[in-house]
N, C-alpha and C. Protein backbone atom coordinates (compact mmCIF):
# COMPACT_ATOMS: atom_id res chain seq x y z
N UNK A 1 169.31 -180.83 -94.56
CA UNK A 1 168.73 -182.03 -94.02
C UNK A 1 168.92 -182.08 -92.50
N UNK A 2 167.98 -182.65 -91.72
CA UNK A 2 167.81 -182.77 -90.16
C UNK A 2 169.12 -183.04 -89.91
N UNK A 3 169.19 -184.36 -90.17
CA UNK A 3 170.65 -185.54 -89.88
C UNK A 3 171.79 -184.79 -89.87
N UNK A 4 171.63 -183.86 -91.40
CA UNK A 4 172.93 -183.20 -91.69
C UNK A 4 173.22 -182.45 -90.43
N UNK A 5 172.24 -181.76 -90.27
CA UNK A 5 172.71 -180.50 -89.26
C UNK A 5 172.68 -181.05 -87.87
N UNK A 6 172.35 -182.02 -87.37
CA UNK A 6 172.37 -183.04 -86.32
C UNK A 6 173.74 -183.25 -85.88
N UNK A 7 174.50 -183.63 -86.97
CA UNK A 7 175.53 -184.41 -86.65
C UNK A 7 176.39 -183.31 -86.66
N UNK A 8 176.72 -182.42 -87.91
CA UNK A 8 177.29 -181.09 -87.58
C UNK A 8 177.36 -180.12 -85.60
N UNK A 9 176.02 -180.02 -85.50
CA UNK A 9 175.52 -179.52 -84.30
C UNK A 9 176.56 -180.55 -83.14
N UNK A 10 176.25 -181.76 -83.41
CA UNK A 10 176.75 -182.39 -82.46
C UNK A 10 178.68 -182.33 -82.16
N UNK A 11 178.89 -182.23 -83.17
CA UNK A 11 180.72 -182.35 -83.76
C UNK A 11 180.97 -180.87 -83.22
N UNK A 12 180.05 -179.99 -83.27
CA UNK A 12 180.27 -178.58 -82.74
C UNK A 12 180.66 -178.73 -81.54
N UNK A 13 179.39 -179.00 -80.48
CA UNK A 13 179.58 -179.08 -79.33
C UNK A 13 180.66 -180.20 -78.44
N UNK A 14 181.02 -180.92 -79.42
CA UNK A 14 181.21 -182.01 -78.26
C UNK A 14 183.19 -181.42 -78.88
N UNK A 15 183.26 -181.02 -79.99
CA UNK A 15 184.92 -179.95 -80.27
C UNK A 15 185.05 -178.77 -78.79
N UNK A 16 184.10 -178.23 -78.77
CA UNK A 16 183.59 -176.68 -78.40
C UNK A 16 183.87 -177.36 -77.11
N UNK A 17 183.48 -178.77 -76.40
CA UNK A 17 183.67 -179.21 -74.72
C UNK A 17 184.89 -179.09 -75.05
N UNK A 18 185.33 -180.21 -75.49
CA UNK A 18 186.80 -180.65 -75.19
C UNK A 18 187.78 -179.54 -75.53
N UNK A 19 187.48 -178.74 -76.26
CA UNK A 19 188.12 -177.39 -76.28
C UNK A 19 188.45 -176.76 -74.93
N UNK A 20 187.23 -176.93 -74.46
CA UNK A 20 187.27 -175.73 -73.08
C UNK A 20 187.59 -176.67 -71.58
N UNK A 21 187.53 -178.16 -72.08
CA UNK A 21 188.40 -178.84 -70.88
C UNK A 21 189.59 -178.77 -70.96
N UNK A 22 190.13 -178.77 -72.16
CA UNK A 22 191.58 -178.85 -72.03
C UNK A 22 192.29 -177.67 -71.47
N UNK A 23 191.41 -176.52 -71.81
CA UNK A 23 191.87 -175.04 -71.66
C UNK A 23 191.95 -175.05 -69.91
N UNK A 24 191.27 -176.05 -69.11
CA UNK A 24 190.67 -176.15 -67.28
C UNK A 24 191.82 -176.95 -67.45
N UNK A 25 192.52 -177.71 -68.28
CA UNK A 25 193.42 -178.96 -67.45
C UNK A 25 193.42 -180.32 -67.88
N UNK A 26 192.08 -180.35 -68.32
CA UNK A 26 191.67 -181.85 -68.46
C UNK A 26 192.60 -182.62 -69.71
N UNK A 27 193.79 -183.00 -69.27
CA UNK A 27 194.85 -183.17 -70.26
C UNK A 27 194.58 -184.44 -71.35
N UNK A 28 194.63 -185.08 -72.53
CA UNK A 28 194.46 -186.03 -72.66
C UNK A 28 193.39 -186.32 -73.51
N UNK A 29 191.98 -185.38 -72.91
CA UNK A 29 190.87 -185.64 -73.70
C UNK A 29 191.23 -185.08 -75.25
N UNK A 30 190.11 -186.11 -75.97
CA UNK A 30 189.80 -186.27 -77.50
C UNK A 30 189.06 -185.93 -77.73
N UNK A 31 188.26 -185.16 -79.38
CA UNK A 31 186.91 -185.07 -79.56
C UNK A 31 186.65 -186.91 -80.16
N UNK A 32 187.00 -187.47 -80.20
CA UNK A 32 186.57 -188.72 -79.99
C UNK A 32 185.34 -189.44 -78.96
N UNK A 33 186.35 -188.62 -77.91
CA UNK A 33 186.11 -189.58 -76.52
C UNK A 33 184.65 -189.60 -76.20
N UNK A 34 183.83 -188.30 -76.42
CA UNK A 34 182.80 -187.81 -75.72
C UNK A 34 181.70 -188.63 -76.29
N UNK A 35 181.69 -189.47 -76.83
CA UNK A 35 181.48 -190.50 -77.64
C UNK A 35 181.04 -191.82 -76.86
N UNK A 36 182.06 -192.15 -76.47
CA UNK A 36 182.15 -193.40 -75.43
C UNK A 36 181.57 -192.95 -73.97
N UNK A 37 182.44 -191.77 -73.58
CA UNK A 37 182.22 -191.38 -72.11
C UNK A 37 180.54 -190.90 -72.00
N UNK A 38 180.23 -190.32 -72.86
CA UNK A 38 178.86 -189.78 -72.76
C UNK A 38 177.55 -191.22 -72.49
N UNK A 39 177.93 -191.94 -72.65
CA UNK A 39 177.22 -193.22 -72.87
C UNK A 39 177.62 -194.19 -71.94
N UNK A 40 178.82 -193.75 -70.97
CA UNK A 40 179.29 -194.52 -69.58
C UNK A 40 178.09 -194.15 -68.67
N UNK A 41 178.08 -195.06 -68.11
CA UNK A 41 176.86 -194.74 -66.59
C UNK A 41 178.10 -194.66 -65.68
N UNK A 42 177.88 -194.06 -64.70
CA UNK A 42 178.75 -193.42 -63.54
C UNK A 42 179.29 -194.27 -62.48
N UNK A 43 178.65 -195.68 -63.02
CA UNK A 43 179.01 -196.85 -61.96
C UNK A 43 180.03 -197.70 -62.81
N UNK A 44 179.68 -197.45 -64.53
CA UNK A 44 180.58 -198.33 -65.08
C UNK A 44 179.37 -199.38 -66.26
N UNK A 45 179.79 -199.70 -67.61
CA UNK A 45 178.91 -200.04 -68.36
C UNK A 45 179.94 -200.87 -69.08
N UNK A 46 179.07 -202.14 -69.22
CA UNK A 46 179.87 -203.37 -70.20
C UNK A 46 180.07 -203.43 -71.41
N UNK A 47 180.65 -203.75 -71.88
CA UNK A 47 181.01 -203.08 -73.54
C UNK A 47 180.06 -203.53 -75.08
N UNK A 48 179.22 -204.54 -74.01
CA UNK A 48 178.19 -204.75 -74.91
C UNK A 48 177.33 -203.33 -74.73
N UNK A 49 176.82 -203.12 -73.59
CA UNK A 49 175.71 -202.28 -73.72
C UNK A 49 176.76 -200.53 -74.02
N UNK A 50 177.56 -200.49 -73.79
CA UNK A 50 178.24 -199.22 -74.86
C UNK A 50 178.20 -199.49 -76.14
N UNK A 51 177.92 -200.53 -76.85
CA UNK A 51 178.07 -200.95 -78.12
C UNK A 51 176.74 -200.67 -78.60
N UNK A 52 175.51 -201.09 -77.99
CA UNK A 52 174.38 -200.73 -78.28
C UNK A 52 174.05 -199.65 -78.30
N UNK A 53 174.35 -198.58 -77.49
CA UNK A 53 174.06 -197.05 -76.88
C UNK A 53 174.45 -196.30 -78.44
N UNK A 54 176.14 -196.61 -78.34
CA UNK A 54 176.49 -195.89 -79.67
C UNK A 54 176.19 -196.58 -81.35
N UNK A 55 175.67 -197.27 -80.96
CA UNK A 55 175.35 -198.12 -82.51
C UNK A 55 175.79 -198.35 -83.45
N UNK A 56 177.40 -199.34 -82.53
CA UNK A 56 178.11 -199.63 -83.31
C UNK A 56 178.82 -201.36 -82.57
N UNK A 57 179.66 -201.60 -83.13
CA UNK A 57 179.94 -203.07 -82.89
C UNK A 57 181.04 -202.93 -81.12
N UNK A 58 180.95 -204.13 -80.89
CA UNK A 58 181.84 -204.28 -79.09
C UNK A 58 183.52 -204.22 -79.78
N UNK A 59 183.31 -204.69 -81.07
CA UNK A 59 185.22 -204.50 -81.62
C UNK A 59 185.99 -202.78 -81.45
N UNK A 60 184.31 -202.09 -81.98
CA UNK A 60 184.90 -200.37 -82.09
C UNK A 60 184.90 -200.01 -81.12
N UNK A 61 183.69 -200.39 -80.24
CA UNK A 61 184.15 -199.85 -78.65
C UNK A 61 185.07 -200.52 -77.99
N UNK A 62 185.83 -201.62 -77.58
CA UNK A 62 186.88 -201.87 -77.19
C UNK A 62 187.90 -201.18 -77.45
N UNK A 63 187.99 -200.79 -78.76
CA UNK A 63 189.12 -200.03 -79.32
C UNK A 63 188.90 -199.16 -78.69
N UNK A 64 188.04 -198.53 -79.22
CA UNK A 64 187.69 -196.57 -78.51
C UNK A 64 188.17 -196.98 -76.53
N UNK A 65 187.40 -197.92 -76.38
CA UNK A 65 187.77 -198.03 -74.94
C UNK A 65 189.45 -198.31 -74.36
N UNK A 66 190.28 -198.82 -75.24
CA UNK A 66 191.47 -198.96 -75.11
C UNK A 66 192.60 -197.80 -75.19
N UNK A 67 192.28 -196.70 -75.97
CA UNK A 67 192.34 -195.38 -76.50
C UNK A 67 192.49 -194.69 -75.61
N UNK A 68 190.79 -194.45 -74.55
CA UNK A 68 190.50 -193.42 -73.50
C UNK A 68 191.32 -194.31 -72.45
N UNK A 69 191.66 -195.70 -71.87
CA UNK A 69 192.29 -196.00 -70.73
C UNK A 69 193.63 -195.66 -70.56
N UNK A 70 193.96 -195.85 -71.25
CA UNK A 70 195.84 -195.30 -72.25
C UNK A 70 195.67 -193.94 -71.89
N UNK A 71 194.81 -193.21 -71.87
CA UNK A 71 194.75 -191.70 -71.72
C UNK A 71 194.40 -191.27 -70.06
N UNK A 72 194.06 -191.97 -69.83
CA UNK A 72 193.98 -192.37 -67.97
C UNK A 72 192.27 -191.95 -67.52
N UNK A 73 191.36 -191.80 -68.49
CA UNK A 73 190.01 -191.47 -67.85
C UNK A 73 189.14 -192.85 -67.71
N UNK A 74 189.32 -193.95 -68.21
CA UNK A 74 188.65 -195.20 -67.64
C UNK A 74 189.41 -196.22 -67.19
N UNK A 75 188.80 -197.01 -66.55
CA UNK A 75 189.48 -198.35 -66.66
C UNK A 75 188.44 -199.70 -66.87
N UNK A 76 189.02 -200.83 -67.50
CA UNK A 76 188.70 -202.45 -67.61
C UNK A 76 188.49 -202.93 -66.26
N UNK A 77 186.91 -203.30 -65.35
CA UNK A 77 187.45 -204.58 -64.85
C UNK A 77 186.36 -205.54 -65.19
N UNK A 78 186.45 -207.32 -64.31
CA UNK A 78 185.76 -208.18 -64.49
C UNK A 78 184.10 -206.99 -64.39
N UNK A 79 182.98 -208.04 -64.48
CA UNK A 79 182.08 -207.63 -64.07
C UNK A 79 181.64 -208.54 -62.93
N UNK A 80 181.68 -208.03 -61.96
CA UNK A 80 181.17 -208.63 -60.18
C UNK A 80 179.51 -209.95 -60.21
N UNK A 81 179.09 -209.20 -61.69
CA UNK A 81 177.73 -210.13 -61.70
C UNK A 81 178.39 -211.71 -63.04
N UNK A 82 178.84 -211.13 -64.16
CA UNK A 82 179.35 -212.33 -64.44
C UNK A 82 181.00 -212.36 -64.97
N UNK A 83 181.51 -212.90 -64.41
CA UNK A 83 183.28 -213.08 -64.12
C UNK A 83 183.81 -213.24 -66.00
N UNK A 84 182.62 -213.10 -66.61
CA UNK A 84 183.08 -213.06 -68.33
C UNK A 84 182.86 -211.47 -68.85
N UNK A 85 181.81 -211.24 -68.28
CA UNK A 85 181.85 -210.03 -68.87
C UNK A 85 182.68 -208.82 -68.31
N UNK A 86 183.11 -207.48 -69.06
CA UNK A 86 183.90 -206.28 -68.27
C UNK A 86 183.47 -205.19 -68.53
N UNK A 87 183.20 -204.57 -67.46
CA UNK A 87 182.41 -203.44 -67.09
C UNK A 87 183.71 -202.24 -67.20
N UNK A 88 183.63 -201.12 -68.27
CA UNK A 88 184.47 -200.09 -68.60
C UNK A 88 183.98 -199.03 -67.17
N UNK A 89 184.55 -198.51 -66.28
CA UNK A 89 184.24 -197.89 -65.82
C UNK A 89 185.55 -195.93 -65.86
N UNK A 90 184.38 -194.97 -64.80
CA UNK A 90 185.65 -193.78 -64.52
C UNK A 90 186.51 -194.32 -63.72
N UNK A 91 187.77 -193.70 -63.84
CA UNK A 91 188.84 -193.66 -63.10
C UNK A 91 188.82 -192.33 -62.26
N UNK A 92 189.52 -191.49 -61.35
CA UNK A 92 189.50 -190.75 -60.55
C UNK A 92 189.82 -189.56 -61.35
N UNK A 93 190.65 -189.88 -63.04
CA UNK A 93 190.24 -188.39 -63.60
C UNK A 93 189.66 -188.73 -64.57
N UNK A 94 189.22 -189.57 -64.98
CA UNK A 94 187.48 -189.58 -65.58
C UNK A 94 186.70 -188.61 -64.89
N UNK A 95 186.13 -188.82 -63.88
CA UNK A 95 185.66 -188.49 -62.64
C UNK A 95 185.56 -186.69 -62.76
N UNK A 96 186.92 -186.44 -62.68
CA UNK A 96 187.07 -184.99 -62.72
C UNK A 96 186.85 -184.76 -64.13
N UNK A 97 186.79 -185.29 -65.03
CA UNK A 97 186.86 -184.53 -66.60
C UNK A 97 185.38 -184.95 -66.81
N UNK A 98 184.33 -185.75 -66.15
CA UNK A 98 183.09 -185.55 -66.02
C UNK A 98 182.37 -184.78 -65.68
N UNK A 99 183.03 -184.26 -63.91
CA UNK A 99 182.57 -182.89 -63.24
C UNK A 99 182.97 -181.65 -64.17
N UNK A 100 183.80 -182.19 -64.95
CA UNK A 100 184.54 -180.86 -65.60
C UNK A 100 183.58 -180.62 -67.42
N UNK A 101 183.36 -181.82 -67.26
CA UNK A 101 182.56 -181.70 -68.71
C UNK A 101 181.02 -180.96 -68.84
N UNK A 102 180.27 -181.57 -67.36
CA UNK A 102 179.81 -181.30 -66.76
C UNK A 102 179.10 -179.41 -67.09
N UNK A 103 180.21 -178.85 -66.24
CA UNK A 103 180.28 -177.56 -66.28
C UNK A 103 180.41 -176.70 -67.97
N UNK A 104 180.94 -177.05 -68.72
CA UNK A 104 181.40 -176.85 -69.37
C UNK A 104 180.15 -176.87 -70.46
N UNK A 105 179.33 -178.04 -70.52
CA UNK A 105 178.24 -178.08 -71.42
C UNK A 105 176.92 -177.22 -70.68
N UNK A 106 177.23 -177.13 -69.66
CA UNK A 106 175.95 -176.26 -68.94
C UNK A 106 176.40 -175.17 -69.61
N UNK A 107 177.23 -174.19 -69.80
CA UNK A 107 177.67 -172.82 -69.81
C UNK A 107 177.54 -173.12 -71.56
N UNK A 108 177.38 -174.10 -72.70
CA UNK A 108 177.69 -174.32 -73.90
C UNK A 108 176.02 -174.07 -73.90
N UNK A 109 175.20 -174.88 -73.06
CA UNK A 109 173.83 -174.19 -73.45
C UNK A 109 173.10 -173.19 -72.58
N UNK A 110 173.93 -172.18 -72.00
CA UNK A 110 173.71 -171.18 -71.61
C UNK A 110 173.90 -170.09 -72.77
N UNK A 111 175.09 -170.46 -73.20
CA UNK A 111 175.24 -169.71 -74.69
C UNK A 111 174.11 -169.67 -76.30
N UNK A 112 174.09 -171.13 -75.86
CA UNK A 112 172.64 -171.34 -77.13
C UNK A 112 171.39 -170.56 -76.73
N UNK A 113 170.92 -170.51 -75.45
CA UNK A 113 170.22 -169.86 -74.85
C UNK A 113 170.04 -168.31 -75.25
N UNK A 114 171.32 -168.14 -75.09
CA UNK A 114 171.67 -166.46 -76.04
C UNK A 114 171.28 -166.39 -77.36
N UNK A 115 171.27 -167.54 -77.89
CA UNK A 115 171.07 -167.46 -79.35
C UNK A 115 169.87 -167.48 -79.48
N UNK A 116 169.15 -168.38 -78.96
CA UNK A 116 167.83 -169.14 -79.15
C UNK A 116 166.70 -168.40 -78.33
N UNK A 117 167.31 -167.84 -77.32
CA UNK A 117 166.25 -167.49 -75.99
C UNK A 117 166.22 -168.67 -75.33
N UNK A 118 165.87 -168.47 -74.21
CA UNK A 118 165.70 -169.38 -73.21
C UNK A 118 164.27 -170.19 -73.70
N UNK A 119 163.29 -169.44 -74.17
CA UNK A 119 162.23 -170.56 -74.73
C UNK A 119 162.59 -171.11 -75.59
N UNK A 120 163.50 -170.85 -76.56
CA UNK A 120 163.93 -171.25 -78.00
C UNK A 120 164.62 -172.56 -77.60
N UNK A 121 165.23 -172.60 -76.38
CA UNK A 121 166.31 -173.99 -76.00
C UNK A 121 165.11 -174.82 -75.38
N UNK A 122 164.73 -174.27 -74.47
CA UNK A 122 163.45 -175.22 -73.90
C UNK A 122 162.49 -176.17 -75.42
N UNK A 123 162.25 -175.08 -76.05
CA UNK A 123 161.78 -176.22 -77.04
C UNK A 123 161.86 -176.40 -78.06
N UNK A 124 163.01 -176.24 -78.31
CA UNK A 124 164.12 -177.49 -79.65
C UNK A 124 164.70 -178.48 -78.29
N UNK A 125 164.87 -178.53 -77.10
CA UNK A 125 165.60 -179.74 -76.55
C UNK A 125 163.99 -180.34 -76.21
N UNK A 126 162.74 -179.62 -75.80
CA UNK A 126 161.45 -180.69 -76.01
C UNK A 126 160.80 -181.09 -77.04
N UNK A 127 161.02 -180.77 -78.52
CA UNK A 127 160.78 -181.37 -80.23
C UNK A 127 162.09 -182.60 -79.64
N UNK A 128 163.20 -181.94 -79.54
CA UNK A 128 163.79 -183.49 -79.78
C UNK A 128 163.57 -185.03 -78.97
N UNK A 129 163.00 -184.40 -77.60
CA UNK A 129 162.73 -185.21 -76.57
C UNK A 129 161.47 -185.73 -77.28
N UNK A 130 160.72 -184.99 -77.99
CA UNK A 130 159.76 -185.52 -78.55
C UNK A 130 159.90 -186.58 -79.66
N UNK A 131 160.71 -186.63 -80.31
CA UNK A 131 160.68 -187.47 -81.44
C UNK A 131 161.54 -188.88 -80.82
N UNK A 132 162.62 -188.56 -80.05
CA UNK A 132 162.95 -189.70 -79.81
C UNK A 132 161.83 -190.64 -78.57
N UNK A 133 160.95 -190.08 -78.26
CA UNK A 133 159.77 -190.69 -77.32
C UNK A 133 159.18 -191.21 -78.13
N UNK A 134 159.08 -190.87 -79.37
CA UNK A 134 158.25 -191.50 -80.71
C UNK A 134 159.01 -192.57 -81.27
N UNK A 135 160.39 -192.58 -81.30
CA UNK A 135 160.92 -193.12 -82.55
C UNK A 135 161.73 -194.32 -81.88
N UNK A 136 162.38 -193.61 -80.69
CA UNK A 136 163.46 -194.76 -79.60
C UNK A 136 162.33 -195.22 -78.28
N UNK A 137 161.29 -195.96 -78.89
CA UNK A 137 160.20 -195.95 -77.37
C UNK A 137 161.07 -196.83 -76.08
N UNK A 138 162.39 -197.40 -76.85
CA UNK A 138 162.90 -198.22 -75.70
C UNK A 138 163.82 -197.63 -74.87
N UNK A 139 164.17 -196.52 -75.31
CA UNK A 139 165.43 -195.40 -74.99
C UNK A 139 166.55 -196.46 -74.84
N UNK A 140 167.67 -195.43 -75.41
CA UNK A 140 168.74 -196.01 -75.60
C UNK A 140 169.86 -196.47 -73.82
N UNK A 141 169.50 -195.53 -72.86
CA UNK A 141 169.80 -195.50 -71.73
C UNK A 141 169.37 -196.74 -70.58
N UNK A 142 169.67 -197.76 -70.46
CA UNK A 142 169.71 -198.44 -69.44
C UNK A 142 169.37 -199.88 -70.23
N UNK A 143 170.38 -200.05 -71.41
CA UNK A 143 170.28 -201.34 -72.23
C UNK A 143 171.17 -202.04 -71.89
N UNK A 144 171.29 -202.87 -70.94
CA UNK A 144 172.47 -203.40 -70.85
C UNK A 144 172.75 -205.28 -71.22
């Protein structure tokens, strides 16, 4: 099944990062995390709209978000637009375990590339771009 191998595929890669950050340094990280962080915008995202992204409730992401701050890659503050809401943002090794994640998934589909061919990645990542243009017409990215 699609889903099946979706989610497999995904649990691969996002083990296979945090594998190879920790091996650079990046102390701390979870295969959890990539979860939350992947769905941070780089300025910082309120825990409603992380809640929407991952499609799940603001109780699980608080948690998850309480987890990764304890671990030193985000932090809680107010939000500057309304003094109720709080914008999860990077911390300075967020930051680096971003640049570092960064690298790390480029070289993960440099490898698929090996597998697939370089056309083979180009289009299984444009089928998928395709279906979610069909299916998510609102995209999940900039819901806040």
């Amino acid at each position: 099944m699609l889903l099946r191998l979706l989610i497999r595929l995904t649990r691969q890669m996002s083990m296979e990062t945090v594998t190879r950050m920790q091996k650079r340094g990046i102390h701390g990280m979870q295969p959890a995390y990539p979860r939350l962080l992947g769905n941070l915008d780089t300025e910082g995202t309120r825990i409603g709209g992380l809640a929407r992204r991952m499609g799940t409730t603001r109780q699980a992401v608080a948690q998850l978000a309480t987890e990764i701050e304890k671990a030193g890659f985000v932090e809680r503050v107010a939000d500057p637009k309304d003094g109720r809401g709080v914008i999860v943002r990077f911390t300075k090794k967020g930051r680096a375990g971003l640049s570092c994640a960064i690298e790390v998934m480029t070289e993960i589909e440099v490898e698929y590339a090996g597998i697939l061919g370089e056309d083979g990645l180009e289009q299984l990542k444009s089928l998928m771009a395709g279906i979610l243009d069909q299916t998510d017409t609102q995209g999940t990215f900039g819901l806040d």
